[in-house]
N, C-alpha and C. Protein backbone atom coordinates (compact mmCIF):
# COMPACT_ATOMS: atom_id res chain seq x y z
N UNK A 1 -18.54 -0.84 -13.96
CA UNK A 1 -19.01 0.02 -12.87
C UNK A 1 -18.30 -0.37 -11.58
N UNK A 2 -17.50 0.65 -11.05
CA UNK A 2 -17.00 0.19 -9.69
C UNK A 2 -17.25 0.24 -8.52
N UNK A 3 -17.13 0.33 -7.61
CA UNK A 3 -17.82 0.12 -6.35
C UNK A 3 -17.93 1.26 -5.70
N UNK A 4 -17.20 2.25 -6.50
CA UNK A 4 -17.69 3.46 -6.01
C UNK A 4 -18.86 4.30 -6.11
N UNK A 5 -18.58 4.10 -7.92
CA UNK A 5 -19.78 4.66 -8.44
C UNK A 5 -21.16 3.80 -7.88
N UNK A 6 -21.36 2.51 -7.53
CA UNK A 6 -22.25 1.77 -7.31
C UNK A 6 -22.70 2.43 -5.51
N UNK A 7 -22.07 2.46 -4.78
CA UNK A 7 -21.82 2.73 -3.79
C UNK A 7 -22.39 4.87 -3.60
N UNK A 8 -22.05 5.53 -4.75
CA UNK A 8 -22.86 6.66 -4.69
C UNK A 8 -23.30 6.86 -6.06
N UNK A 9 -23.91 5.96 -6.52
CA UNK A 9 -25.15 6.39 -7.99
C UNK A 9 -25.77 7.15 -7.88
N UNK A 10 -26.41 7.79 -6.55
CA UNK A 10 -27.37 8.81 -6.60
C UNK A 10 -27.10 10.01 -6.48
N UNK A 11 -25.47 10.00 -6.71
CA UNK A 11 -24.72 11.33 -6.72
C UNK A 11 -24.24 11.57 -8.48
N UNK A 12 -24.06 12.57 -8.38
CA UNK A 12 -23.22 12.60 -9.76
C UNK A 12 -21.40 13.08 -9.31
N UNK A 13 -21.01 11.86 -9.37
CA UNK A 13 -19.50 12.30 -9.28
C UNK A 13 -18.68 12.27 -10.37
N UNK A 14 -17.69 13.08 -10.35
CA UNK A 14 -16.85 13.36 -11.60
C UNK A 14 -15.27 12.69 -11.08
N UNK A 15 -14.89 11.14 -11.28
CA UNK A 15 -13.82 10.60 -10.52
C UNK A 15 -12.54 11.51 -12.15
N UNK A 16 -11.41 11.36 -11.33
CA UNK A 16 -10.57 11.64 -11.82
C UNK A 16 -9.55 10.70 -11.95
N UNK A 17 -9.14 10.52 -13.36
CA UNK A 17 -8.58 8.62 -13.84
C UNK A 17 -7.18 9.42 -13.45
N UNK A 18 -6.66 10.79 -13.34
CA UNK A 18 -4.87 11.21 -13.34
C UNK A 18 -4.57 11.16 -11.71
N UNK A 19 -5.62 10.83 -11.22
CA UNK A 19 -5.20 10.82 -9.36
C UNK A 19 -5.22 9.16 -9.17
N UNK A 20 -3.76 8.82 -7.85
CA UNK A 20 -4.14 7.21 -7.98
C UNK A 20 -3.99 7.74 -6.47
N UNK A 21 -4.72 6.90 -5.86
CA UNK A 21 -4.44 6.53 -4.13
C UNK A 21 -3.09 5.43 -3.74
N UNK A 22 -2.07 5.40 -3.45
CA UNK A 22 -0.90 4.83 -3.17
C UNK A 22 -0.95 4.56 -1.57
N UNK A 23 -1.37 2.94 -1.23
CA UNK A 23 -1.49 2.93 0.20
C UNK A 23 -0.50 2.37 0.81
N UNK A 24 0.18 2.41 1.79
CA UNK A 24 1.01 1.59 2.28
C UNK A 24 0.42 1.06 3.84
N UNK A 25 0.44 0.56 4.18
CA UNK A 25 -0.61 -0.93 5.67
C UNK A 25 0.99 -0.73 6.40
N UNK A 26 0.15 -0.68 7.77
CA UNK A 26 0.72 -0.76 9.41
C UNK A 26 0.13 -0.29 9.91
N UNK A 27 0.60 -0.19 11.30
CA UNK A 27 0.07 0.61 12.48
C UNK A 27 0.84 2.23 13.39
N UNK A 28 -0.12 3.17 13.55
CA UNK A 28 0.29 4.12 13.75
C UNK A 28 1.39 3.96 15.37
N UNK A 29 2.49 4.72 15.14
CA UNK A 29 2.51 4.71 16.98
C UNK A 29 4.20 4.53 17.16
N UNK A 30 4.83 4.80 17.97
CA UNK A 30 6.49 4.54 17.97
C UNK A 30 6.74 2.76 18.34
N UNK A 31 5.71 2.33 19.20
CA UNK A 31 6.00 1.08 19.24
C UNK A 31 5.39 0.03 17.41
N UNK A 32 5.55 0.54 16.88
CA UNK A 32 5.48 0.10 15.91
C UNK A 32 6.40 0.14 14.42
N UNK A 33 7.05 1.45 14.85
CA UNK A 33 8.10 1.87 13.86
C UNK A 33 9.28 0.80 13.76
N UNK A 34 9.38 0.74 12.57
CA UNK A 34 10.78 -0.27 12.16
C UNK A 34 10.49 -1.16 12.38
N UNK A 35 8.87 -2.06 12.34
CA UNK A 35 8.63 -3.14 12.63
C UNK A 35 8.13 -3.71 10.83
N UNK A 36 8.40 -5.19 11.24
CA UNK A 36 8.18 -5.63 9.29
C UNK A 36 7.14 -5.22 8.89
N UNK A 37 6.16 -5.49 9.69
CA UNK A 37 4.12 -5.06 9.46
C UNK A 37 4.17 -3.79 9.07
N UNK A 38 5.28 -3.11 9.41
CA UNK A 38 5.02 -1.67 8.92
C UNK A 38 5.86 -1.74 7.57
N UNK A 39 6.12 -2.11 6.58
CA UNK A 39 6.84 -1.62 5.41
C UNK A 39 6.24 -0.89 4.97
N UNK A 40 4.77 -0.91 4.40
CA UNK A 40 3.85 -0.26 3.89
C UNK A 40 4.37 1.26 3.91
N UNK A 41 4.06 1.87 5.30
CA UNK A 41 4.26 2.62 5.27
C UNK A 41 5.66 3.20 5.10
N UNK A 42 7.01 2.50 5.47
CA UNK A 42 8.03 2.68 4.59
C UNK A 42 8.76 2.97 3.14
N UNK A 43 7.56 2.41 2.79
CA UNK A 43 7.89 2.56 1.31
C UNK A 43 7.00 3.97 0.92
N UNK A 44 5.76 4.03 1.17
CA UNK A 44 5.07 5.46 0.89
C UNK A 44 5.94 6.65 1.60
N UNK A 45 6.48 6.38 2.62
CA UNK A 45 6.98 7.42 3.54
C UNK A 45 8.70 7.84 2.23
N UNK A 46 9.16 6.41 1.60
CA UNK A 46 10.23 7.37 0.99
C UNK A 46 9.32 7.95 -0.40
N UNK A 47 8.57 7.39 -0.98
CA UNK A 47 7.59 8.00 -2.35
C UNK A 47 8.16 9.50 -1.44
N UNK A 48 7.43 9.57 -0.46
CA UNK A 48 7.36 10.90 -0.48
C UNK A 48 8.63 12.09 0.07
N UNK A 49 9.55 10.88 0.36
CA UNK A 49 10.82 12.16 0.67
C UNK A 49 11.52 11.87 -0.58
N UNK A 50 11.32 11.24 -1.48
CA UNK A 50 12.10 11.69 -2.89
C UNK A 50 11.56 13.01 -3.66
N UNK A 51 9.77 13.58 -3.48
CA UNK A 51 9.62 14.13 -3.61
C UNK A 51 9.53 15.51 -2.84
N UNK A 52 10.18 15.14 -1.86
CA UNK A 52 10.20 16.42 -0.59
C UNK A 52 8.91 16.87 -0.20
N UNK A 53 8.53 16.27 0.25
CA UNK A 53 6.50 16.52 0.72
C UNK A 53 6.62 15.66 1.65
N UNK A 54 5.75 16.38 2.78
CA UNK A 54 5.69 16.15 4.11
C UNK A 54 4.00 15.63 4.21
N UNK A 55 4.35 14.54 5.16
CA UNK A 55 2.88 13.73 5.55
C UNK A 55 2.43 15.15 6.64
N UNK A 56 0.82 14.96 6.05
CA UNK A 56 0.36 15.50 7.27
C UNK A 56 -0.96 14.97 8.11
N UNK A 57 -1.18 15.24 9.25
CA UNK A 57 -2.35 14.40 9.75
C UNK A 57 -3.90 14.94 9.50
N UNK A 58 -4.31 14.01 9.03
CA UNK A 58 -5.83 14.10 8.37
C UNK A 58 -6.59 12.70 9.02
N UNK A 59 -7.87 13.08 8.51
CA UNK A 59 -9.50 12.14 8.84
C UNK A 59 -8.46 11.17 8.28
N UNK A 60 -8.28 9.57 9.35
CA UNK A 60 -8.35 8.64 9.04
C UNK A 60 -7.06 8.14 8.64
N UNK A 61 -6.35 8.99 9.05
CA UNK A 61 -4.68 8.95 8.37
C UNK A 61 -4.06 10.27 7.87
N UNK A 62 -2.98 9.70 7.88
CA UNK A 62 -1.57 10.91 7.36
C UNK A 62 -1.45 10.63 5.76
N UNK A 63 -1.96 11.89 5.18
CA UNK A 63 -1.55 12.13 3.65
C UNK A 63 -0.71 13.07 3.41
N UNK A 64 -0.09 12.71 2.37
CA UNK A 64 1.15 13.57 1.13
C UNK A 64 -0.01 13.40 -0.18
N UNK A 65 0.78 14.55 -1.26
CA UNK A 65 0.48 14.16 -2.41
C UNK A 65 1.56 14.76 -3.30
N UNK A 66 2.28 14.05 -3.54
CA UNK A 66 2.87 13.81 -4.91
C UNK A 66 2.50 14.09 -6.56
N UNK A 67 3.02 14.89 -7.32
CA UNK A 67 2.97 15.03 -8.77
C UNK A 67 3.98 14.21 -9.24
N UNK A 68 3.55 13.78 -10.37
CA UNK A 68 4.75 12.49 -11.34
C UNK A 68 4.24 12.26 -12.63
N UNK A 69 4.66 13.05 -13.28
CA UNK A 69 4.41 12.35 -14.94
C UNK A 69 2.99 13.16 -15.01
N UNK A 70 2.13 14.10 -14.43
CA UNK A 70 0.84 14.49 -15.23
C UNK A 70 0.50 13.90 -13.94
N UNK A 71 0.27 13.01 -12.95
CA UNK A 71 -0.69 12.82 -12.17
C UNK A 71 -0.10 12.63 -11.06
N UNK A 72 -1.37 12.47 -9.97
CA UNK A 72 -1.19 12.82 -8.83
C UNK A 72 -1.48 11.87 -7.90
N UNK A 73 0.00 11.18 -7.04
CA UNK A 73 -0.15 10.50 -6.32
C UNK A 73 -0.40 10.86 -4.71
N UNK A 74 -1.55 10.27 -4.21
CA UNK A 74 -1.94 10.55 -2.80
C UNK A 74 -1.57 9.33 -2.54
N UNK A 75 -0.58 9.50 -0.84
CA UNK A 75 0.25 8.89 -0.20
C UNK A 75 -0.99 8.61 1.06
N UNK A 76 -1.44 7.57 1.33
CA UNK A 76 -2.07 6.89 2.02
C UNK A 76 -1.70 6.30 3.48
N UNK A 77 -1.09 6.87 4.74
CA UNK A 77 -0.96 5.67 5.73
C UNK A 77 -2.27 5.99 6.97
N UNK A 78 -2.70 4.58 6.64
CA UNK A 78 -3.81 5.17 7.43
C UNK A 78 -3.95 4.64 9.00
N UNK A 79 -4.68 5.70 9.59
CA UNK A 79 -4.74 5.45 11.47
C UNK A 79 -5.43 5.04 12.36
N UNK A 80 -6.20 4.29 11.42
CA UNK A 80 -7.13 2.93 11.56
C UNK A 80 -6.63 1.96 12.57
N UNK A 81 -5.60 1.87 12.78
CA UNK A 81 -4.82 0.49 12.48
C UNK A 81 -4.89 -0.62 11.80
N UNK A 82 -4.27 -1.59 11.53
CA UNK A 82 -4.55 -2.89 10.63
C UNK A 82 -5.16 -3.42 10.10
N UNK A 83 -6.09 -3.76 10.95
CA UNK A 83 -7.60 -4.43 10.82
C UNK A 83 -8.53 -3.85 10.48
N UNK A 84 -8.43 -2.28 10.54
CA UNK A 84 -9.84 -1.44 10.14
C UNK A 84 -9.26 -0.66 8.86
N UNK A 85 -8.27 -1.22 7.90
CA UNK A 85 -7.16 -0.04 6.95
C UNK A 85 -8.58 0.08 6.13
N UNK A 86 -9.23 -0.69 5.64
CA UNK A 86 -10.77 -0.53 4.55
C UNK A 86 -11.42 0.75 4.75
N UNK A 87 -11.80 0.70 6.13
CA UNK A 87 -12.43 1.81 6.40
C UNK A 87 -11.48 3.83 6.10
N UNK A 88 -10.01 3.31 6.05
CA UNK A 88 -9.18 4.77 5.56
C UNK A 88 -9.58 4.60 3.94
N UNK A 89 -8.98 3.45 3.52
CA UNK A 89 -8.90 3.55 2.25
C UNK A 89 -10.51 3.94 1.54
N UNK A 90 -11.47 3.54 1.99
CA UNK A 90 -12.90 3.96 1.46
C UNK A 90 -13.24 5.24 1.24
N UNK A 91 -12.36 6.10 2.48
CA UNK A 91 -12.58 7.33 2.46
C UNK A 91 -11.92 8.20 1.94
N UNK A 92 -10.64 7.82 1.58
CA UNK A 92 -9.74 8.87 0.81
C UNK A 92 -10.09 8.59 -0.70
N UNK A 93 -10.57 7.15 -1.19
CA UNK A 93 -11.17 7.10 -2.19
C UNK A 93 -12.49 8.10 -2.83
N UNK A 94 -12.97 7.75 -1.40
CA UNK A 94 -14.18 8.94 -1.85
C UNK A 94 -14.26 10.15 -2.02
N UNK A 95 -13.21 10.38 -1.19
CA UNK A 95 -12.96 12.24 -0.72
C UNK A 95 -11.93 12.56 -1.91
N UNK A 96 -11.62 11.33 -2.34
CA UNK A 96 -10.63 12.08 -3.73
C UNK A 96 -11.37 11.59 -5.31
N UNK A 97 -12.20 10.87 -5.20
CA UNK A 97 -13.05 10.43 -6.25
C UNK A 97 -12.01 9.58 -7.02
N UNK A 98 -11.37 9.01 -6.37
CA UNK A 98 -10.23 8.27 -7.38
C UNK A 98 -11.35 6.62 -7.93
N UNK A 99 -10.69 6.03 -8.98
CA UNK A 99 -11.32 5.19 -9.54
C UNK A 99 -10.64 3.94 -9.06
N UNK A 100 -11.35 2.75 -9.04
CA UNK A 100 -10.76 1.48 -8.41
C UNK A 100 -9.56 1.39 -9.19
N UNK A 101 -9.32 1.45 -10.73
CA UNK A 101 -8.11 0.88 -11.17
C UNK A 101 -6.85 1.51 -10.94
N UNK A 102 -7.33 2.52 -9.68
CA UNK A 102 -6.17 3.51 -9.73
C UNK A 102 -5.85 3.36 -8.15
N UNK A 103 -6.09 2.04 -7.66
CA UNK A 103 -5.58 2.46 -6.23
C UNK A 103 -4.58 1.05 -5.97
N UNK A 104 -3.48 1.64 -4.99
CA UNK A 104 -2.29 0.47 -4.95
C UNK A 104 -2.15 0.31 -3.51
N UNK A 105 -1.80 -0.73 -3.42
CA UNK A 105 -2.04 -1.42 -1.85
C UNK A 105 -0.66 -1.86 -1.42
N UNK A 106 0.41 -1.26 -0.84
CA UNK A 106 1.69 -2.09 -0.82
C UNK A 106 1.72 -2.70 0.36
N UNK A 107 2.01 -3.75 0.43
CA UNK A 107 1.87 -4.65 1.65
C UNK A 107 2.90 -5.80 2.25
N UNK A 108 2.62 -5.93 3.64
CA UNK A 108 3.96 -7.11 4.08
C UNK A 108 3.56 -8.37 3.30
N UNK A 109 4.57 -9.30 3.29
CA UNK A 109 3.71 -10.42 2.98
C UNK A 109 5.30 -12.02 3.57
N UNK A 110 4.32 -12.69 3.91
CA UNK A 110 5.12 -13.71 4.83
C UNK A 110 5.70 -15.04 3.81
N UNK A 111 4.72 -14.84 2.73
CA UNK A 111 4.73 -16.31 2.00
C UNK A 111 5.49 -16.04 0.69
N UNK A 112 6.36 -14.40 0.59
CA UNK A 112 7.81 -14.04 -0.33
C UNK A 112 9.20 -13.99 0.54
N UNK A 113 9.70 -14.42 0.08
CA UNK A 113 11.28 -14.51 0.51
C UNK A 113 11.65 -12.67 0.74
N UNK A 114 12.47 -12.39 1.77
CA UNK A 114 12.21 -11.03 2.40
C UNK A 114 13.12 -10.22 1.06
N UNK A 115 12.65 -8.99 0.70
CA UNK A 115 13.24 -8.11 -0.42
C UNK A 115 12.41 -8.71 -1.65
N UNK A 116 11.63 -10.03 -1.83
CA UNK A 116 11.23 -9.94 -2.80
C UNK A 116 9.83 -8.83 -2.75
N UNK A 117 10.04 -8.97 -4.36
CA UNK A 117 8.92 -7.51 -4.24
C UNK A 117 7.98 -7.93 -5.75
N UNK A 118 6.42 -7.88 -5.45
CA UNK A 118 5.83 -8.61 -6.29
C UNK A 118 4.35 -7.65 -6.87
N UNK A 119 4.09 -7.09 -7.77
CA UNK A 119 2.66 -6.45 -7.72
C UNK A 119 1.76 -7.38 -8.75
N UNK A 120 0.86 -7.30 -8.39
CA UNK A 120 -0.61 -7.99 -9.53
C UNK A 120 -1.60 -7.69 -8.67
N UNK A 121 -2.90 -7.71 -9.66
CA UNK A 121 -4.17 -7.09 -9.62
C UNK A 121 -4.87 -8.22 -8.97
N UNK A 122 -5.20 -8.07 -7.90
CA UNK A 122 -6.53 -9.03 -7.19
C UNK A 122 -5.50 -10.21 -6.20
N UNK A 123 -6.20 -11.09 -6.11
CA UNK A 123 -5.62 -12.19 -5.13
C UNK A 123 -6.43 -12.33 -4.14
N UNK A 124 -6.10 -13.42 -3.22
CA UNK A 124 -6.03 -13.44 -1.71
C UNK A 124 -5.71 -12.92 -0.84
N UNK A 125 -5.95 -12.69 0.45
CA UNK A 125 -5.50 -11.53 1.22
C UNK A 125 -4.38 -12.50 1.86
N UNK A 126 -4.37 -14.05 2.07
CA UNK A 126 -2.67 -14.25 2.24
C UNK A 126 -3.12 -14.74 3.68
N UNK A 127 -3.90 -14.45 4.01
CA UNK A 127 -4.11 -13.90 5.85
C UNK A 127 -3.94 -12.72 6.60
N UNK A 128 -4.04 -11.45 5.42
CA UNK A 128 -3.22 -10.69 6.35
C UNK A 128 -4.42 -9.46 6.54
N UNK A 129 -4.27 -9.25 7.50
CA UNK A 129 -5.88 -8.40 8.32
C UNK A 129 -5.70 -7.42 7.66
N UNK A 130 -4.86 -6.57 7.08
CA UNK A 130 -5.31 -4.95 6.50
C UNK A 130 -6.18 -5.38 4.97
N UNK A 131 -5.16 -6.74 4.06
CA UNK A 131 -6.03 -6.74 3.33
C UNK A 131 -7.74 -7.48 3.30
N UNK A 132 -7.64 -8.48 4.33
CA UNK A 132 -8.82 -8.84 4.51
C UNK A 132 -10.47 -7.89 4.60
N UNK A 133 -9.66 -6.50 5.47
CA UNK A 133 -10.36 -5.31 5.56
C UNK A 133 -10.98 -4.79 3.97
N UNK A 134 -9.83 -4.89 3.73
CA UNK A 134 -10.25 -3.58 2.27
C UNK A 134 -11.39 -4.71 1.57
N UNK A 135 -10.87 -5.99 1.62
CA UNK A 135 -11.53 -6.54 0.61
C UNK A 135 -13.05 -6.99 1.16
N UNK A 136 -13.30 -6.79 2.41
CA UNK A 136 -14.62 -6.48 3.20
C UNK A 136 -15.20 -5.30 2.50
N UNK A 137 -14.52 -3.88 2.49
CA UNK A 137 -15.08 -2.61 2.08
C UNK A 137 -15.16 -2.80 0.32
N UNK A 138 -14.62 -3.38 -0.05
CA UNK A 138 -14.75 -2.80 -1.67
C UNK A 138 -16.28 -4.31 -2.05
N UNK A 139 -16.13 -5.41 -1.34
CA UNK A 139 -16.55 -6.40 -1.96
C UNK A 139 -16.35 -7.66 -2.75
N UNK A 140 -14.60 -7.41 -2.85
CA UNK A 140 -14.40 -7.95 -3.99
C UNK A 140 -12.78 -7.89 -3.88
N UNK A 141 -11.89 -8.35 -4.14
CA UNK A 141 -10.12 -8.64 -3.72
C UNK A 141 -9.59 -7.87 -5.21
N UNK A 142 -10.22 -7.29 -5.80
CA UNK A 142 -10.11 -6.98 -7.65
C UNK A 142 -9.32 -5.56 -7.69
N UNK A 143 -8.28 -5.14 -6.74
CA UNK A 143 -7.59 -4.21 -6.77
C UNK A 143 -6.21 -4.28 -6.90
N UNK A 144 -5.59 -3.61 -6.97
CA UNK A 144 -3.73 -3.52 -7.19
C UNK A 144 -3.25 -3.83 -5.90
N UNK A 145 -1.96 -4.54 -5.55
CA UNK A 145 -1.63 -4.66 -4.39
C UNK A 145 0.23 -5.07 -4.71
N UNK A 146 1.14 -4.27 -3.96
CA UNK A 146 2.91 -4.63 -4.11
C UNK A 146 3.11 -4.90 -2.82
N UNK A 147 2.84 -6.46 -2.96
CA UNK A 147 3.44 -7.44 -1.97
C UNK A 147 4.75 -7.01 -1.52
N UNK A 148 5.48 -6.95 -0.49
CA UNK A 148 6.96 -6.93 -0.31
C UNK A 148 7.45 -7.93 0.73
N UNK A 149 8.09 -8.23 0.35
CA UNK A 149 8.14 -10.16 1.36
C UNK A 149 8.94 -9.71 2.51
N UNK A 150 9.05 -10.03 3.57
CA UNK A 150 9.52 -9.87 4.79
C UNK A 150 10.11 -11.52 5.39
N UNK A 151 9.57 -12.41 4.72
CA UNK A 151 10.35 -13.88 4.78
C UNK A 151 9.36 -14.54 6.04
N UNK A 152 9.99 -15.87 6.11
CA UNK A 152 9.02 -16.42 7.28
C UNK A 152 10.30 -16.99 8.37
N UNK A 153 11.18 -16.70 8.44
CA UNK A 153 12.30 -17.27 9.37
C UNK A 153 11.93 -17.39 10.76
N UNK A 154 10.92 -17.59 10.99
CA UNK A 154 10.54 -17.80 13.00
C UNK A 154 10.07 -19.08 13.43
N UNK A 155 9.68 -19.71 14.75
CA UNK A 155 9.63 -20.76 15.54
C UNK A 155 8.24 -21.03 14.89
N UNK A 156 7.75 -22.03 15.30
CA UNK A 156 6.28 -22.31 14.94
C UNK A 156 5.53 -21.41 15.89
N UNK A 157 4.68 -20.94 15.55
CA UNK A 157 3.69 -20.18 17.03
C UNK A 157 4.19 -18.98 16.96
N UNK A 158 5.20 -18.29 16.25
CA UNK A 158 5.51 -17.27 17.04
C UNK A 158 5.78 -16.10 15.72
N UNK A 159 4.57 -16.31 14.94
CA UNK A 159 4.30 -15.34 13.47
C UNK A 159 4.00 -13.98 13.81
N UNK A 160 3.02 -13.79 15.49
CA UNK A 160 3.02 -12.43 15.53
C UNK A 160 3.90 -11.93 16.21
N UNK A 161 5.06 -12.41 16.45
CA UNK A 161 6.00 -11.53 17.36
C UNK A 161 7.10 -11.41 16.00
N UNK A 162 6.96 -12.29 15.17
CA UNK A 162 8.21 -11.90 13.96
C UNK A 162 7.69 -10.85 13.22
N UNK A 163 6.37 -11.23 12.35
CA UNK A 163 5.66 -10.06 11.83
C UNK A 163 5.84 -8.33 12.61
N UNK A 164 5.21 -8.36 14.00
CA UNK A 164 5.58 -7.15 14.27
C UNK A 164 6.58 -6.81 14.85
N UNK A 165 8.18 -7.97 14.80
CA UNK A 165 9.18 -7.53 15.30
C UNK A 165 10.03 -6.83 14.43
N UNK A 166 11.13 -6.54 15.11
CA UNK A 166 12.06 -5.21 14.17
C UNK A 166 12.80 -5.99 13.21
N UNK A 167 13.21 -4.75 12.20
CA UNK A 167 13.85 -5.76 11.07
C UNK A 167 15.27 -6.06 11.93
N UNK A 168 15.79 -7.19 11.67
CA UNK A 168 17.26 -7.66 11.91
C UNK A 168 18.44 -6.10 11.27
N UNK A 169 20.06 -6.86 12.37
CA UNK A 169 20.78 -5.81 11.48
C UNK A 169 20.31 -5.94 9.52
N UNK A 170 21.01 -7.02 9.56
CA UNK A 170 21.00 -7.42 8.31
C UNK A 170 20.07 -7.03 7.27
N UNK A 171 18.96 -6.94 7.65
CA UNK A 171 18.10 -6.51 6.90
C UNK A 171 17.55 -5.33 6.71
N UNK A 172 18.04 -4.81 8.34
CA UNK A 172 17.85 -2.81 7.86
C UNK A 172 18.75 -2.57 7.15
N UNK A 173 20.17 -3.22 6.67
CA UNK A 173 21.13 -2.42 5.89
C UNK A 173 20.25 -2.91 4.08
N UNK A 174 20.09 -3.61 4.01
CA UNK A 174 19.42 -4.13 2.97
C UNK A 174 17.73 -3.50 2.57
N UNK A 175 17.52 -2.75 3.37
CA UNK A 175 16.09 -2.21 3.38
C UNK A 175 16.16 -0.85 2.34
N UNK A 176 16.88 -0.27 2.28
CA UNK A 176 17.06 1.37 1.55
C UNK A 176 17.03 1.00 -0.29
N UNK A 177 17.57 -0.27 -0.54
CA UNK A 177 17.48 -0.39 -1.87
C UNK A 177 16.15 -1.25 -2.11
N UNK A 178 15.41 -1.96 -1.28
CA UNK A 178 14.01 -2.33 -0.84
C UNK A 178 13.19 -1.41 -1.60
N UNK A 179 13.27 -0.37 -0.41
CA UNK A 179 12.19 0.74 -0.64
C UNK A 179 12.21 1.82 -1.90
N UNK A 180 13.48 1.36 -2.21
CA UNK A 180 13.72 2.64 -3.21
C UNK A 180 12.84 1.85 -4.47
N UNK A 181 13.01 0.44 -4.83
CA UNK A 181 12.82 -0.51 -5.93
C UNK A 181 11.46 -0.70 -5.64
N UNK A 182 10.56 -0.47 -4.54
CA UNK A 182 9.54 -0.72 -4.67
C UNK A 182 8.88 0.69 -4.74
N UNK A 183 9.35 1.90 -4.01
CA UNK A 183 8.84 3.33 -4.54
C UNK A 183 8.75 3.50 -5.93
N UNK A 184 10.00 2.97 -6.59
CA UNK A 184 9.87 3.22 -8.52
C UNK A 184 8.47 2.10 -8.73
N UNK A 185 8.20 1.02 -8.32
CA UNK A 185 7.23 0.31 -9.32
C UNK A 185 5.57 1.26 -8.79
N UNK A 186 6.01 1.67 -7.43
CA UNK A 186 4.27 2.60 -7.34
C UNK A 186 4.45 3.43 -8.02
N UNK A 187 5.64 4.27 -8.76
CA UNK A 187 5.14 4.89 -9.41
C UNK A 187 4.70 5.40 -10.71
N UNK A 188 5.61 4.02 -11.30
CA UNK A 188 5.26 3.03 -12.54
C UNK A 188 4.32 2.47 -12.69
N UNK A 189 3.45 2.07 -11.72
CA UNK A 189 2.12 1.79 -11.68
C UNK A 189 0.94 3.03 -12.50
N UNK A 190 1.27 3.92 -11.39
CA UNK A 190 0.85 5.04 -11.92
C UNK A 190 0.85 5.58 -13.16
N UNK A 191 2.02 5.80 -13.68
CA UNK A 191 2.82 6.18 -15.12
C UNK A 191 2.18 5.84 -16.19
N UNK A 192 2.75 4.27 -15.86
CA UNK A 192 2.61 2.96 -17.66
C UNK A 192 1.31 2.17 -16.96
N UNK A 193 1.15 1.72 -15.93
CA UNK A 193 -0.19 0.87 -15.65
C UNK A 193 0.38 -0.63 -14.85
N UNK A 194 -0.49 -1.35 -14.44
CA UNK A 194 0.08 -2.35 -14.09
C UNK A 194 1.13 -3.50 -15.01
N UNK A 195 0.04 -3.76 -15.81
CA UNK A 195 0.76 -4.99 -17.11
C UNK A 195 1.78 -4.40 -17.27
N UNK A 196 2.20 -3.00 -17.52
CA UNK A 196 3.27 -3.13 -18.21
C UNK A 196 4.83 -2.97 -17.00
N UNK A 197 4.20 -2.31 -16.05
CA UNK A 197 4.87 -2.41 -14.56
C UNK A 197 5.53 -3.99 -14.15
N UNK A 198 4.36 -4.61 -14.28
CA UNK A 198 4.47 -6.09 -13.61
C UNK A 198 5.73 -6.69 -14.28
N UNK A 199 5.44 -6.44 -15.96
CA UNK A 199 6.51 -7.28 -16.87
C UNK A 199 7.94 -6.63 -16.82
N UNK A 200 8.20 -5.38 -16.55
CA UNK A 200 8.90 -4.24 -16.27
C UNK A 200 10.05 -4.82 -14.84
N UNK A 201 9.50 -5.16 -13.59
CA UNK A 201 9.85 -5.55 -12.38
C UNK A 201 9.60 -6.96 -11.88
N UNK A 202 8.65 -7.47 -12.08
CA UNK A 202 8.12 -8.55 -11.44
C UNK A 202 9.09 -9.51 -11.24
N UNK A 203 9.95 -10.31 -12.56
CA UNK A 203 10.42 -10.86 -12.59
C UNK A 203 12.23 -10.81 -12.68
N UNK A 204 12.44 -9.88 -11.99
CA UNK A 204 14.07 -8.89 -11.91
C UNK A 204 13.69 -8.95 -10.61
């Protein structure tokens, strides 16, 4: 029983296992664009120009939705900002009746070497406030999440100015095969499932 259904038992909802929620974490706004904290949404933003579908603005964030293989991926960036992403993701969950095993969390992460790219089910939030959020709203850290490493190369003290600073040359030229390698595993997620995703990419 998941936290949805637990969360509205006194409803009768009919979730749908062929819809997954695909989230990608940052913050809305131009001073934020092309910053590492934002990959998230980099990577959902190409999901959705491979499929030529345009974000549009909705309750709580900007959604796309995507068809692939029989099901239907909803493109998640939500306008929460950071710290409150739980509160988007709760709601597009609900408003789409999607089921916990079907929702993916792609996220920065400081403690992978930058381009690495990592998914598995549950964990620690790492320290990092969008997932700390969700895992406030659901109860429990027991969801999908594609880490994408952004590296830790900065001074001591000075994690939030690297985190939300811009990517280097070097690394915007290196970013397009990033996003493309991590757009295929969300949607391999989707497809084949995690296990077989994870064994698929994880370790390549």
């Amino acid at each position: 029983m998941n936290w949805f259904f637990r969360l509205f038992k006194k409803e009768k909802v009919e979730e749908d296992p062929m819809k997954y929620l695909i989230v990608g974490l940052g913050n809305m706004g131009m001073d934020y664009d092309d910053t590492r904290h934002n990959v998230g949404f980099e990577i959902v933003d190409h999901i959705a120009k491979e499929a030529e579908v345009i974000f549009k603005n909705d309750s709580q964030g900007d959604i796309a939705k995507v068809k692939y293989k029989g099901r239907t991926l909803i493109l998640l960036k939500p306008s929460t900002f950071m710290n409150l992403s739980g509160k988007a993701v709760r709601y597009w969950m609900t408003k789409e009746k999607i089921i916990a095993d079907n929702l993916l969390v792609v996220v920065d992460d400081l403690q992978l070497p930058f381009g690495k790219l990592r998914l598995r089910k549950g964990g620690s939030d790492g320290g990092h406030n969008g997932l700390r959020d969700i895992d406030k709203m659901f109860g429990n850290n027991k969801y999908a999440r594609l880490r994408v490493g952004i590296g830790n190369d900065f001074p001591k003290g000075r994690q939030v100015d690297f985190v939300l600073g811009k990517w280097s040359d070097e690394e915007s030229n290196a970013l397009p095969a990033i996003r493309k390698k991590a757009a295929d595993m969300a949607k391999s997620f989707a497809a084949i499932g995690i296990k077989h995703t994870m064994n698929q990419f994880n370790n390549k």
